[in-house]
Protein backbone atom coordinates (compact mmCIF):
# COMPACT_ATOMS: atom_id res chain seq x y z
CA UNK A 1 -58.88 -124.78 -125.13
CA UNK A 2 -55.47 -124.79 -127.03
CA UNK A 3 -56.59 -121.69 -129.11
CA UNK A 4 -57.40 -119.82 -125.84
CA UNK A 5 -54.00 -120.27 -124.43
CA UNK A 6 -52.18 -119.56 -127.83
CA UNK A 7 -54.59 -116.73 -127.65
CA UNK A 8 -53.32 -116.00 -123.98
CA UNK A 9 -49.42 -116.52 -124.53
CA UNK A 10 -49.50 -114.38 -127.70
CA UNK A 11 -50.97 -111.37 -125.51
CA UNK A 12 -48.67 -111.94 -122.69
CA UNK A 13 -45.98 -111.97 -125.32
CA UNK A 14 -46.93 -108.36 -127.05
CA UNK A 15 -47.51 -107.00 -123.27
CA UNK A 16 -43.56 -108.18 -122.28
CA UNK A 17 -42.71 -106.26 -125.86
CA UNK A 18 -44.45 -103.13 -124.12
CA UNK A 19 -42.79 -103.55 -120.43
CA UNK A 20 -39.26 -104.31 -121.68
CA UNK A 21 -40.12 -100.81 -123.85
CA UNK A 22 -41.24 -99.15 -120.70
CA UNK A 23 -37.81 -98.52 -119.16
CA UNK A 24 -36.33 -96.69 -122.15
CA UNK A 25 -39.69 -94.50 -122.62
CA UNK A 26 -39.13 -93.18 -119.36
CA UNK A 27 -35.30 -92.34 -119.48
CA UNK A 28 -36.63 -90.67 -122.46
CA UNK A 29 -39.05 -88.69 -120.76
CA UNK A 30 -36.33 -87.71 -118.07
CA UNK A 31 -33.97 -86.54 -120.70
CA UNK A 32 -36.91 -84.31 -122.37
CA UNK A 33 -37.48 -83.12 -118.53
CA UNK A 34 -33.68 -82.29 -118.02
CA UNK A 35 -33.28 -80.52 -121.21
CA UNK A 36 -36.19 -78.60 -120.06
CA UNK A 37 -34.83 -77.31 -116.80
CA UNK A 38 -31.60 -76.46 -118.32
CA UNK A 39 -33.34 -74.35 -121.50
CA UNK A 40 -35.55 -72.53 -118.42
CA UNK A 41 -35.68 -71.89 -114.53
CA UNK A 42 -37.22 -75.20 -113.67
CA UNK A 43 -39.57 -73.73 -110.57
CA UNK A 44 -41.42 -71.17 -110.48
CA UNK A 45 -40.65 -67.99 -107.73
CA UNK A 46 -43.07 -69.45 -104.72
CA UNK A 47 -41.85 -73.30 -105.73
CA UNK A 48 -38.05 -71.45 -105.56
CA UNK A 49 -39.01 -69.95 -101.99
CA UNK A 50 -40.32 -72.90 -100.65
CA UNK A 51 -37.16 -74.98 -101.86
CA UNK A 52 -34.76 -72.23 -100.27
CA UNK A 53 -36.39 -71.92 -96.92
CA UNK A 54 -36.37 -75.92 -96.33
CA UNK A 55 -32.82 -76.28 -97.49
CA UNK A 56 -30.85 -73.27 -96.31
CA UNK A 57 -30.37 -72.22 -92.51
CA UNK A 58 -28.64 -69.29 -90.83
CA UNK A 59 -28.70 -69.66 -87.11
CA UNK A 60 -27.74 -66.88 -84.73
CA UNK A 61 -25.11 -67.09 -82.41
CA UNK A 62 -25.89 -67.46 -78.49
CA UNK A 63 -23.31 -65.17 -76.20
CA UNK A 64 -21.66 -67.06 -73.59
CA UNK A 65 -22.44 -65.75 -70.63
CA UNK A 66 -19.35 -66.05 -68.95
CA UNK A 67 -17.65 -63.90 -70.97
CA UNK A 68 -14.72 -62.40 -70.15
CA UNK A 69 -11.21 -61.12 -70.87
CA UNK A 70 -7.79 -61.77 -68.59
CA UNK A 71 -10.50 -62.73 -66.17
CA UNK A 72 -12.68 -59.55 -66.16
CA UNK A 73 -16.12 -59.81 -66.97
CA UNK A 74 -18.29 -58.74 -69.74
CA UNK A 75 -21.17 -56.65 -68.54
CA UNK A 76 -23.26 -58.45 -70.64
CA UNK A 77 -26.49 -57.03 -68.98
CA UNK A 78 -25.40 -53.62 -70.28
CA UNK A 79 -27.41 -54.30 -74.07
CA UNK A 80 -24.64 -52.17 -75.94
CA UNK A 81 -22.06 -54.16 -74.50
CA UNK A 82 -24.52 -57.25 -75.46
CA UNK A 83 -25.19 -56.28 -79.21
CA UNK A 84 -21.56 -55.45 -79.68
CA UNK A 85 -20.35 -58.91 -78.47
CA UNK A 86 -22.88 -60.81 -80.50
CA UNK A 87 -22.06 -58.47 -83.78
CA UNK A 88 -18.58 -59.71 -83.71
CA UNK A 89 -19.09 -63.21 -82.74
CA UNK A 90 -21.72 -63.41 -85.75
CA UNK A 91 -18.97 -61.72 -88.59
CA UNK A 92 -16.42 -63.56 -87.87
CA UNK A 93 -18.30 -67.32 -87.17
CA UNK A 94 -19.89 -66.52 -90.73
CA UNK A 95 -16.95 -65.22 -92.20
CA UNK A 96 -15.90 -68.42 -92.49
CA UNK A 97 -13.07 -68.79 -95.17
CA UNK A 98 -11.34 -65.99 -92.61
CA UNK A 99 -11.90 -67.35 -89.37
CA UNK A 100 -10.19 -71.17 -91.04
CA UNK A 101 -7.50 -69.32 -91.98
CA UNK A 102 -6.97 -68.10 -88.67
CA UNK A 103 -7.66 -71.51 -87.04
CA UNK A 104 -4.54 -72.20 -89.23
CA UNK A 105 -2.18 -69.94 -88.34
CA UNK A 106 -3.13 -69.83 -85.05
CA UNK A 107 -1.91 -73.18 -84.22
CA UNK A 108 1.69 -72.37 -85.63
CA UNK A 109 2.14 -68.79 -83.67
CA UNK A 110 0.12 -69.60 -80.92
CA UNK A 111 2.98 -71.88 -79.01
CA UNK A 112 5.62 -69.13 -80.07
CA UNK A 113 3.99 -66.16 -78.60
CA UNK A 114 1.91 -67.57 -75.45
CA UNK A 115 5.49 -68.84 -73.15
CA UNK A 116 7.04 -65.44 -74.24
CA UNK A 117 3.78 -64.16 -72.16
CA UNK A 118 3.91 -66.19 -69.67
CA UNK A 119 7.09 -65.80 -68.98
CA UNK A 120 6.48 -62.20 -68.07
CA UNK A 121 3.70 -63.34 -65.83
CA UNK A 122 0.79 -61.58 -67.98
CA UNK A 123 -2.79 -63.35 -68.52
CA UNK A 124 -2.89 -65.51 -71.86
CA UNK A 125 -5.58 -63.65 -73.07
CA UNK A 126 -3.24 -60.85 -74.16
CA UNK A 127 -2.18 -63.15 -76.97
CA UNK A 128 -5.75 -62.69 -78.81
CA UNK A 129 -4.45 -59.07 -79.70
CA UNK A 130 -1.86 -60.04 -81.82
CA UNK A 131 -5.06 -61.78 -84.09
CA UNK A 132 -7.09 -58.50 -84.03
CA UNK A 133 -4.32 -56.41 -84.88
CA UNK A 134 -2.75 -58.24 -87.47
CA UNK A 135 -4.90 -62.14 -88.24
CA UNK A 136 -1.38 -63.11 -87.46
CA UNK A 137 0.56 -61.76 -90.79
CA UNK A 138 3.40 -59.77 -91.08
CA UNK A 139 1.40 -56.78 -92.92
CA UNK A 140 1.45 -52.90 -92.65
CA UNK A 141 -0.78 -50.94 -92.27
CA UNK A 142 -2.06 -47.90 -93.70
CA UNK A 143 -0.42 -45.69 -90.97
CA UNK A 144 2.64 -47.84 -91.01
CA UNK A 145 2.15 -50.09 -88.01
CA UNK A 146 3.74 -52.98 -89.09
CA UNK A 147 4.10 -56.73 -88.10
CA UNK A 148 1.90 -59.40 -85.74
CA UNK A 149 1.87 -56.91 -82.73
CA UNK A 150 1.37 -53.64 -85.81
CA UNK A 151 4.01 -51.56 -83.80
CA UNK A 152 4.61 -47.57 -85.65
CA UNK A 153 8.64 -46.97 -85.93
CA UNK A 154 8.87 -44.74 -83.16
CA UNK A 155 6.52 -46.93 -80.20
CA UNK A 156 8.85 -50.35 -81.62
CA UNK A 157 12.11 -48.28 -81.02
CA UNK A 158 10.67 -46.90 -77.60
CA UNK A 159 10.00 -50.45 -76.39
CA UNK A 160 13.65 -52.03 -77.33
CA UNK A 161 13.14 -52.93 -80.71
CA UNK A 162 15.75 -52.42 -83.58
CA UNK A 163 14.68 -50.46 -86.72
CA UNK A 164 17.48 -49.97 -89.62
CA UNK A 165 17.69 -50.05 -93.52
CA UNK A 166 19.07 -53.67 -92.59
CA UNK A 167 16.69 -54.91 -90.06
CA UNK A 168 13.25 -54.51 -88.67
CA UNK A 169 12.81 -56.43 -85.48
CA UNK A 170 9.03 -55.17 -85.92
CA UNK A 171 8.86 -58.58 -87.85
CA UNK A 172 10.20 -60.52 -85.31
CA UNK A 173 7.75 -62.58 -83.76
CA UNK A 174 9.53 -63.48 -80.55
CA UNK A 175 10.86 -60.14 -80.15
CA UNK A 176 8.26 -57.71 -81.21
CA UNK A 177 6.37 -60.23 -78.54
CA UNK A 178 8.32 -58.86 -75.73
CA UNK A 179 8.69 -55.48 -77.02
CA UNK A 180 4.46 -55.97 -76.76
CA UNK A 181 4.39 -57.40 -73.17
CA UNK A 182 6.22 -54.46 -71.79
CA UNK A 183 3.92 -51.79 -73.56
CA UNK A 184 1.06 -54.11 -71.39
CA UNK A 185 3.23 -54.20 -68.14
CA UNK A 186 3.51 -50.38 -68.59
CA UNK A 187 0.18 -49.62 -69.37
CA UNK A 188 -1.38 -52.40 -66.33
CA UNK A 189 0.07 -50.03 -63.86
CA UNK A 190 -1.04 -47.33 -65.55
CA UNK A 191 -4.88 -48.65 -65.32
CA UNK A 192 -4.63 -51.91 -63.58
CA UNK A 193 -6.97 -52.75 -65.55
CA UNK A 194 -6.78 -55.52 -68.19
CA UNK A 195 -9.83 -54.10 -70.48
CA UNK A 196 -8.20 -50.44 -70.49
CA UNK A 197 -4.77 -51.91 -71.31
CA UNK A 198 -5.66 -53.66 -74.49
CA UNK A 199 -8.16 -50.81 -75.43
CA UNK A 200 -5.09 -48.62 -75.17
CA UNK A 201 -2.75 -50.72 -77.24
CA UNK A 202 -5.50 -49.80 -80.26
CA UNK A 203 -5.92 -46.25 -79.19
CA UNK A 204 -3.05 -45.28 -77.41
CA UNK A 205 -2.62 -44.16 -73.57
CA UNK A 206 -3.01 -40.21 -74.16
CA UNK A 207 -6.15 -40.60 -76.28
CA UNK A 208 -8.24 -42.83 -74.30
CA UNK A 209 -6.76 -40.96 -70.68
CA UNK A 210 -8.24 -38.09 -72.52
CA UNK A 211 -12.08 -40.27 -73.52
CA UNK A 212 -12.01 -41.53 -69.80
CA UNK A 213 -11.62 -37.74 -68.19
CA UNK A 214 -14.22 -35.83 -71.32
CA UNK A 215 -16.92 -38.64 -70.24
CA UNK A 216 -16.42 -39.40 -66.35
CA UNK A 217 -15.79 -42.96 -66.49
CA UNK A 218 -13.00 -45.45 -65.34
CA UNK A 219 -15.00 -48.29 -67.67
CA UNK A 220 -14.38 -49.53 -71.37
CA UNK A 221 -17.97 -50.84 -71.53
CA UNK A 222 -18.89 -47.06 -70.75
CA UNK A 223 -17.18 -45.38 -73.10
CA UNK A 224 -18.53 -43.81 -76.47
CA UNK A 225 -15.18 -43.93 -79.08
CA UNK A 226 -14.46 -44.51 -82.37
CA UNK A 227 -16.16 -47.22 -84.15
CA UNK A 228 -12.51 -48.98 -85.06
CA UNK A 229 -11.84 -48.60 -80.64
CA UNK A 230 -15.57 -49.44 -79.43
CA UNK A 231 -14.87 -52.44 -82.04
CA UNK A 232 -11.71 -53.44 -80.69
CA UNK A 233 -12.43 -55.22 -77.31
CA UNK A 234 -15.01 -57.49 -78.71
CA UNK A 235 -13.28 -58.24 -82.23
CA UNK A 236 -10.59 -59.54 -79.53
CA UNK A 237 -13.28 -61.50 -77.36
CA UNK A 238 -14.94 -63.01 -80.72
CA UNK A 239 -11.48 -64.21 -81.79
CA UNK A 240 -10.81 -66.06 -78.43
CA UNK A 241 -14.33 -67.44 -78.28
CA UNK A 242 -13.74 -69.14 -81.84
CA UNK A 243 -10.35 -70.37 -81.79
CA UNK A 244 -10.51 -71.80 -78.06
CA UNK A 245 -13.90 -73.37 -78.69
CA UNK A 246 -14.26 -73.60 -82.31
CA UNK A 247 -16.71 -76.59 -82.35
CA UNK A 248 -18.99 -74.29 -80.08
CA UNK A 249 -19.25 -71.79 -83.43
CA UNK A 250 -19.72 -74.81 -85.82
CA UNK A 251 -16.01 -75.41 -87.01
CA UNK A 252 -14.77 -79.13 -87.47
CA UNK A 253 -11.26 -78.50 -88.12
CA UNK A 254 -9.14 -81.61 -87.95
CA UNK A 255 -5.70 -81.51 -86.30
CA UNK A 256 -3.86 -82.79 -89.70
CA UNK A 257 -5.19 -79.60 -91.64
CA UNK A 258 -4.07 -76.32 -88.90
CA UNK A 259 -0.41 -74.97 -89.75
CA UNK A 260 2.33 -77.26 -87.65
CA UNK A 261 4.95 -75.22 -85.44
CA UNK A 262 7.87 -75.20 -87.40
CA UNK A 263 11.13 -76.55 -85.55
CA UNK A 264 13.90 -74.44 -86.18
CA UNK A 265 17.77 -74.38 -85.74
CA UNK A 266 19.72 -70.96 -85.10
CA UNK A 267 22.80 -69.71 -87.03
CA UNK A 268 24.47 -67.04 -84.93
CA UNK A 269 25.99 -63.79 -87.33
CA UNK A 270 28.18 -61.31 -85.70
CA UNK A 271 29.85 -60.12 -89.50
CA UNK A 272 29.18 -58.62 -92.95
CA UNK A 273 26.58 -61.29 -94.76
CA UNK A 274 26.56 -59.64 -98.78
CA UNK A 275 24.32 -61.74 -100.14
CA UNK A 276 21.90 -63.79 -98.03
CA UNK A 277 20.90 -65.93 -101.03
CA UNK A 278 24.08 -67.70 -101.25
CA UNK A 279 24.35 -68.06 -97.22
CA UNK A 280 20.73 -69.67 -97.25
CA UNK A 281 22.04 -72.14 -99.62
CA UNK A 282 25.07 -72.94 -97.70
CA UNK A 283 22.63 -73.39 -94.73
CA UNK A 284 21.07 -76.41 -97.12
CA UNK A 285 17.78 -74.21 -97.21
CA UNK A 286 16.73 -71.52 -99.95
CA UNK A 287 16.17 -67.79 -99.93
CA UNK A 288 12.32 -67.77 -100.07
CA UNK A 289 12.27 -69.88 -96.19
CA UNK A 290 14.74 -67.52 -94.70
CA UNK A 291 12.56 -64.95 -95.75
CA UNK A 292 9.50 -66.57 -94.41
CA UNK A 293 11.23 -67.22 -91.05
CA UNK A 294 13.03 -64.04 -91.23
CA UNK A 295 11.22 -61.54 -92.13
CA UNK A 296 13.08 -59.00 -89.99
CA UNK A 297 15.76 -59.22 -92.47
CA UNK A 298 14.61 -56.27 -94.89
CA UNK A 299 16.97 -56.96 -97.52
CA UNK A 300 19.28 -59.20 -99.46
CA UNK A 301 22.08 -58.35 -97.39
CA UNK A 302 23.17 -57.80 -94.06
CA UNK A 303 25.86 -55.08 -93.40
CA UNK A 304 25.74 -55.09 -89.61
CA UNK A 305 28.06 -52.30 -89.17
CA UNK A 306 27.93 -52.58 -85.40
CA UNK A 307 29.18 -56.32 -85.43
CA UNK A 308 26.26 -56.97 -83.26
CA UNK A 309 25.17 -60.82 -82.72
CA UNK A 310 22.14 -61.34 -84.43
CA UNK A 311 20.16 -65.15 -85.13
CA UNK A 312 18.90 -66.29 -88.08
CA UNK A 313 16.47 -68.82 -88.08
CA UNK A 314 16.64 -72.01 -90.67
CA UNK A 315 14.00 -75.45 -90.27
CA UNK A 316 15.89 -78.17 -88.54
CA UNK A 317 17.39 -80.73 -90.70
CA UNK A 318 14.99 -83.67 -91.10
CA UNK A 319 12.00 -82.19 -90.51
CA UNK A 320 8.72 -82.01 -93.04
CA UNK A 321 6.19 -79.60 -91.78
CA UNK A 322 2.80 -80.45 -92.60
CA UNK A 323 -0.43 -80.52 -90.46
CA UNK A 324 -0.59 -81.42 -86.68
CA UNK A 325 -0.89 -85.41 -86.87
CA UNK A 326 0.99 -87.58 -84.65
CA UNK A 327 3.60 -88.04 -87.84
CA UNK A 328 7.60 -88.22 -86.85
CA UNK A 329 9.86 -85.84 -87.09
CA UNK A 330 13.48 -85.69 -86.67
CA UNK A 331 15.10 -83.24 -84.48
CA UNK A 332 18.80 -83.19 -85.18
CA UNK A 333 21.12 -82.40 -82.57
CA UNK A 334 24.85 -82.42 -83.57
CA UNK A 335 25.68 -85.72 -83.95
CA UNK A 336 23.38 -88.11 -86.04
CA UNK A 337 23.25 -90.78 -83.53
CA UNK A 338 21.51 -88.92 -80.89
CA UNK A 339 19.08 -87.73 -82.90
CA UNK A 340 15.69 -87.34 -81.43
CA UNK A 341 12.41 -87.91 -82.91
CA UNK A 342 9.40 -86.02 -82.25
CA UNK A 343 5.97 -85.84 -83.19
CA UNK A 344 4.40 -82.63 -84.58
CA UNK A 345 1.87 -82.79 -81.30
CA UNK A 346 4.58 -82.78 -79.37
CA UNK A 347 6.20 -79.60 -80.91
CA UNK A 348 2.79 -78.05 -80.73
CA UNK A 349 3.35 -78.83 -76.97
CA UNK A 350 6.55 -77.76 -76.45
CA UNK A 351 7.64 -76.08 -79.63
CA UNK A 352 10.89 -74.89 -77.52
CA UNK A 353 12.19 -78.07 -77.26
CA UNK A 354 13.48 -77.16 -81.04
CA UNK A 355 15.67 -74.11 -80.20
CA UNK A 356 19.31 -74.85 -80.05
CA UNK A 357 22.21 -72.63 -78.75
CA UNK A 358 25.61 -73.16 -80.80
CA UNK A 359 28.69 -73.39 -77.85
CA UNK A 360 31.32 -70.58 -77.94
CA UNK A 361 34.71 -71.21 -76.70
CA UNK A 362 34.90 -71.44 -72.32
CA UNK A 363 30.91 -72.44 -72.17
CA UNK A 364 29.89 -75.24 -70.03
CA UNK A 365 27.04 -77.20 -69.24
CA UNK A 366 26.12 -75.07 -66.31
CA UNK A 367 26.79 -71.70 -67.94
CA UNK A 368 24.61 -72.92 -70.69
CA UNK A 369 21.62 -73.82 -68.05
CA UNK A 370 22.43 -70.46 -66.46
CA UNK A 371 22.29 -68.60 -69.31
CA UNK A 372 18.58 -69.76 -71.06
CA UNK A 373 16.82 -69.58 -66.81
CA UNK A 374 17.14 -73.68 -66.93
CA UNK A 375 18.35 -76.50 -64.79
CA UNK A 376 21.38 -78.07 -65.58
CA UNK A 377 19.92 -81.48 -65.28
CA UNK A 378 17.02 -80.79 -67.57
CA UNK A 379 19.73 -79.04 -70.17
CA UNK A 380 21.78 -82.70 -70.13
CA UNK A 381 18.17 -84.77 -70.07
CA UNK A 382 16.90 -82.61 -73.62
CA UNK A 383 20.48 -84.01 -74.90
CA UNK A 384 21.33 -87.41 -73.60
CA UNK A 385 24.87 -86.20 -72.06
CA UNK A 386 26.35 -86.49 -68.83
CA UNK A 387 27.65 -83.69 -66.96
CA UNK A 388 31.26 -85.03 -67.40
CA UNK A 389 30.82 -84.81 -70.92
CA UNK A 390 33.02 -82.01 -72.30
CA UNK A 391 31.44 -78.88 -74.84
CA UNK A 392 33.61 -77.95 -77.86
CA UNK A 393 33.16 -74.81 -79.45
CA UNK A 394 30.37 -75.17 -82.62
CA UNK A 395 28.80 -77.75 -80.58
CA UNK A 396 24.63 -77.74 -80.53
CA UNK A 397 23.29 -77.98 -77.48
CA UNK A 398 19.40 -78.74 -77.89
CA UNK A 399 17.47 -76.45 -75.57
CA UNK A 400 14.49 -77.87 -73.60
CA UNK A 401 12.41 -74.69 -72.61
CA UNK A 402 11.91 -71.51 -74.83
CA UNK A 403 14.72 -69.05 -73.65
């Protein structure tokens, strides 16, 4: 009996030996397996296939079918009008890397150009243009349009806006913004027609008068044009689909990684400034962010031979632009204990609420209000100052709407 279980234990024994071996064998045999795949292509072509079509999927885009633009709806039952909405909304959801970017940008330009439009009383929709023309950048084009709203030199000049060796106001968001919503105002009561306007602002009035006579229609949707123009109104309607509703077109873009608003101070100019470098430095700022928030100032220098006024833009003191989360911000007004403090949501809100006007000598309170289409009582609210309280010229006076 005792030989059977020395028998026994010795057996379990060399069979332990074996198991505690067994681990290592097999790490051994995965090694030998991964040096395999890397000397070869592990699968073969149908294996490949099979392991592509469970793991990778497209999906196609469905067309909302209320879609419209400044209210006016798509005839989506037309199938060209159909296939040409879907085309777009398919690039640019799957161009992904350009349609983030956008997302980005949007969310800092956005709040500066839609109360310049609605301050004219013109649909927000119009402000979707500015991202087909220009994916909000201050580029030029090959025919020399140039800026967010991609005016030429003579249509910028026609509709108020300055051109010079010096200065190109072509650059100037807020401005080249109004210059923009008069060209629409114009061309509405030309067509009164919101589709036509914005089909015009690629085209140009005399060329598509001339389409809508040589083919008998009063319609966009009926027109046959050049593929850049029969593009344009649905490039616009894709944009707007995809930055209102971006989760719709499979974006999850958190607030903390779009562009912030950036909260500005202005530094009013009426003089020679020879070197711009040196006056961005005395501003407490550097040459490179003047440039980025002026980029209407073409060079280094500013003669201003006409001694006109002009405001140059510089980031408030205090702040640190980053993303959009709910992190302070100061915004200075001109003395440091009434400083107010912001959070970047609420500049995304009201990114006006930034702008400050610097007092000139015999300016009040309610000249101030006057001036910027405000009350006088929300001008002393945005400030924390009584009406008795007296303005000295170089004061700041901390605007609360963007005038």
């Amino acid at each position: 009996m005792k030989k059977a279980i020395t028998k026994t234990s010795a057996f379990i024994k060399r069979w332990y030996k074996h198991l505690l071996a067994l681990p290592s064998l097999m790490l051994m045999v995965l090694l030998i397996k991964l040096f395999n795949y890397s000397a070869k292509d592990p699968l073969s072509d149908e294996d490949y296939r099979d392991y592509f079509v469970a793991n990778y999927k497209v999906f196609s885009i469905t067309v909302p079918k209320d879609l419209n633009f400044c209210g006016e709806q798509v005839p989506l039952e037309d199938f060209t009008v159909y296939e040409a909405a879907e085309k777009e909304l398919l690039i640019n959801t799957y161009w992904q890397s350009q349609s983030m970017v956008i997302h980005k940008r949007a969310a800092r330009w956005l709040p500066v150009i839609e109360p310049i439009i609605k301050k004219h009383n013109l649909p927000d929709d119009l402000k979707y243009i500015a991202i087909a023309e220009s994916g909000l950048q201050q580029v030029v084009s090959p025919k020399a349009a140039s800026g967010f709203w991609q005016f030429l030199d003579y249509t910028g000049k026609h509709y108020g806006l300055e051109i010079s060796e010096d200065v190109d106001e072509r650059y100037h968001v807020e401005k080249a913004t109004e210059a923009a919503c008069r060209y629409f105002k114009e061309a509405y009561t030309h067509y009164g027609n919101w589709t036509l306007v914005a089909a015009s602002y690629n085209l140009g009035m005399g060329a598509l008068d001339k389409q809508l006579e040589k083919q008998k229609t009063n319609s966009y949707y009926k027109l046959y044009l050049n593929d850049e123009t029969a593009r344009y109104i649905f490039r616009v309607l894709a944009f707007k689909e995809i930055i209102s509703r971006p989760k719709m077109y499979g974006y999850a873009i958190r607030k903390k990684d779009l562009y912030a608003p950036i909260p500005v101070r202005y530094v009013e100019v009426d003089s020679i400034v020879t070197d711009l470098v040196n006056f961005a430095i005395q501003q407490g700022s550097s040459y490179k962010v003047l440039k980025y928030l002026n980029p209407w100032l073409l060079r280094s220098s500013l003669s201003n031979p006409g001694k006109k006024v002009y405001r140059i833009a510089f980031p408030l003191n205090g702040t640190t632009i980053l993303g959009l989360e709910d992190e302070p911000v100061v915004v200075a007004t001109s003395k440091p204990d009434t400083a107010k403090y912001l959070t970047k949501a609420d500049v995304l809100r009201d990114s006006s609420r930034t702008n400050l006007h610097l007092v000139h000598s015999g300016e009040t309170w309610a000249s101030i209000a006057e001036k910027y289409h405000v009350s006088e009582t929300e001008l002393l609210k945005a400030n924390n100052k009584k009406a008795s309280e007296v303005l000295n010229p170089g004061d700041k006076v901390l605007l609360p709407t963007n005038k």
